[in-house]
C-alpha atoms as a PDB file:
ATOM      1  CA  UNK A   1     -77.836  16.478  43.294  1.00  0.00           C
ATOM      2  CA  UNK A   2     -78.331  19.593  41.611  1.00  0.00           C
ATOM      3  CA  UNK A   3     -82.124  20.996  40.377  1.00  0.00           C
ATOM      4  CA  UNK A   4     -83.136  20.384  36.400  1.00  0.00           C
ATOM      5  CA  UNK A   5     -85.763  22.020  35.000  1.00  0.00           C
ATOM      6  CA  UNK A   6     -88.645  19.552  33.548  1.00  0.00           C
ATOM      7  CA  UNK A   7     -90.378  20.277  29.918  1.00  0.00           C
ATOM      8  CA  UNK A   8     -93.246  21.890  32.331  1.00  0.00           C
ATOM      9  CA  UNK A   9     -91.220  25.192  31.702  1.00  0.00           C
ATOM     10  CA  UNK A  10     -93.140  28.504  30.871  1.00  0.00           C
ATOM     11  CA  UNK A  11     -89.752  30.450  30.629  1.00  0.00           C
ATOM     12  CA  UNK A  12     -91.334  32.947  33.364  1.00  0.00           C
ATOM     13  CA  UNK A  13     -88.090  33.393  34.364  1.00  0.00           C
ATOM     14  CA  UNK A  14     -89.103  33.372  38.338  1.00  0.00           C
ATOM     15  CA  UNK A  15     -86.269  31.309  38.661  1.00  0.00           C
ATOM     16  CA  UNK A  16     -83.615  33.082  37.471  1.00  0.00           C
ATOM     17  CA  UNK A  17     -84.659  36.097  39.855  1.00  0.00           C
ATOM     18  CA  UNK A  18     -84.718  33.655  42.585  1.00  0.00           C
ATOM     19  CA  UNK A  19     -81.027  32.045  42.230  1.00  0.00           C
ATOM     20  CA  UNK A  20     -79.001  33.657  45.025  1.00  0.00           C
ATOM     21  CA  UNK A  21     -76.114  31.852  42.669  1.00  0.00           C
ATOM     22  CA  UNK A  22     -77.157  33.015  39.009  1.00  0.00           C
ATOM     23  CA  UNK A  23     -77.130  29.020  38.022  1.00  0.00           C
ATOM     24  CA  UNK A  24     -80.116  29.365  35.717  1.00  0.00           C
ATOM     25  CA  UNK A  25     -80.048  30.881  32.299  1.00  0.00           C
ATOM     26  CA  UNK A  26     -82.569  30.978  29.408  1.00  0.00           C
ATOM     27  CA  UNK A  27     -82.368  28.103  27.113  1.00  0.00           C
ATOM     28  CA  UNK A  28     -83.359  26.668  23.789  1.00  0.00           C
ATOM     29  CA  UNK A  29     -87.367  27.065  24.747  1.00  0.00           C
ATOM     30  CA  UNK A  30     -86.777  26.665  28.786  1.00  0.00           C
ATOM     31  CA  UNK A  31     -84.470  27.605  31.423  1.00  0.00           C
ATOM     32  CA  UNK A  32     -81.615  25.672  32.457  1.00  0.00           C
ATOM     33  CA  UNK A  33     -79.406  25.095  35.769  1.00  0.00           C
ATOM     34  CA  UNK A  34     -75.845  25.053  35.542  1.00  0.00           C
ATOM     35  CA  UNK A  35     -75.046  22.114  37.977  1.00  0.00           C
ATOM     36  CA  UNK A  36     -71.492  23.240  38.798  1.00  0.00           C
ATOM     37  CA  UNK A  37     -73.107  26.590  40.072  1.00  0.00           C
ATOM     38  CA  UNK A  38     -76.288  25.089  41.415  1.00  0.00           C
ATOM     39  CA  UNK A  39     -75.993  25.027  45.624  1.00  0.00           C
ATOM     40  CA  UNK A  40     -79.621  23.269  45.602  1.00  0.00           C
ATOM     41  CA  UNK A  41     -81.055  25.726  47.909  1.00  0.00           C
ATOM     42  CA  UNK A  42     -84.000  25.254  46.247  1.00  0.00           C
ATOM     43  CA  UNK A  43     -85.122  28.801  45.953  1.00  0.00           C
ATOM     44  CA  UNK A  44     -86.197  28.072  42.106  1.00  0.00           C
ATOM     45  CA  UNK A  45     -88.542  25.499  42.985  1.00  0.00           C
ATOM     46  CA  UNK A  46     -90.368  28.303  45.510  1.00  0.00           C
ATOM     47  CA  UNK A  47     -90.536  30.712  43.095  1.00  0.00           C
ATOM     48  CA  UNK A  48     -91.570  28.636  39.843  1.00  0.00           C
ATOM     49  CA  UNK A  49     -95.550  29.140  39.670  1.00  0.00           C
ATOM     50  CA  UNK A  50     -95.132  25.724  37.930  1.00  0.00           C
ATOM     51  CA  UNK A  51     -93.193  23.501  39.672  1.00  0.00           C
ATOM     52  CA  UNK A  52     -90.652  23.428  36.829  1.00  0.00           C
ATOM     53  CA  UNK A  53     -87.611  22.919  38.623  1.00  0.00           C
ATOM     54  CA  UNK A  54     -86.962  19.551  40.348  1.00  0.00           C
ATOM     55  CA  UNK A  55     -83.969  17.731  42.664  1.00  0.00           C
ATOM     56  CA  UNK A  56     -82.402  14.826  40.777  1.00  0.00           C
END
């Protein structure tokens, strides 16, 4: 399953550096993962100071 992005979002944008796939783009108020691109590496999750992103 690909990574979603909870409501705990602070649009830091830490995970869209991290993406080695570019999967994550700014949203309405948060980021979002494109699923399709999203290889669940889970390189977001590292990189969120938050723990925003999360494995379905």
């Amino acid at each position: 399953m690909a990574y979603k992005i909870t409501d705990d979002c602070i649009s830091c944008g830490a995970c869209t550096d991290a993406c080695p796939t570019g999967a994550i783009k700014e949203g309405d108020g948060k980021f979002e993962i494109n699923a399709d691109e999203c290889i669940e590496c889970g390189a977001c999750a590292e990189a969120c100071p938050v723990a925003a992103p999360q494995a379905e």
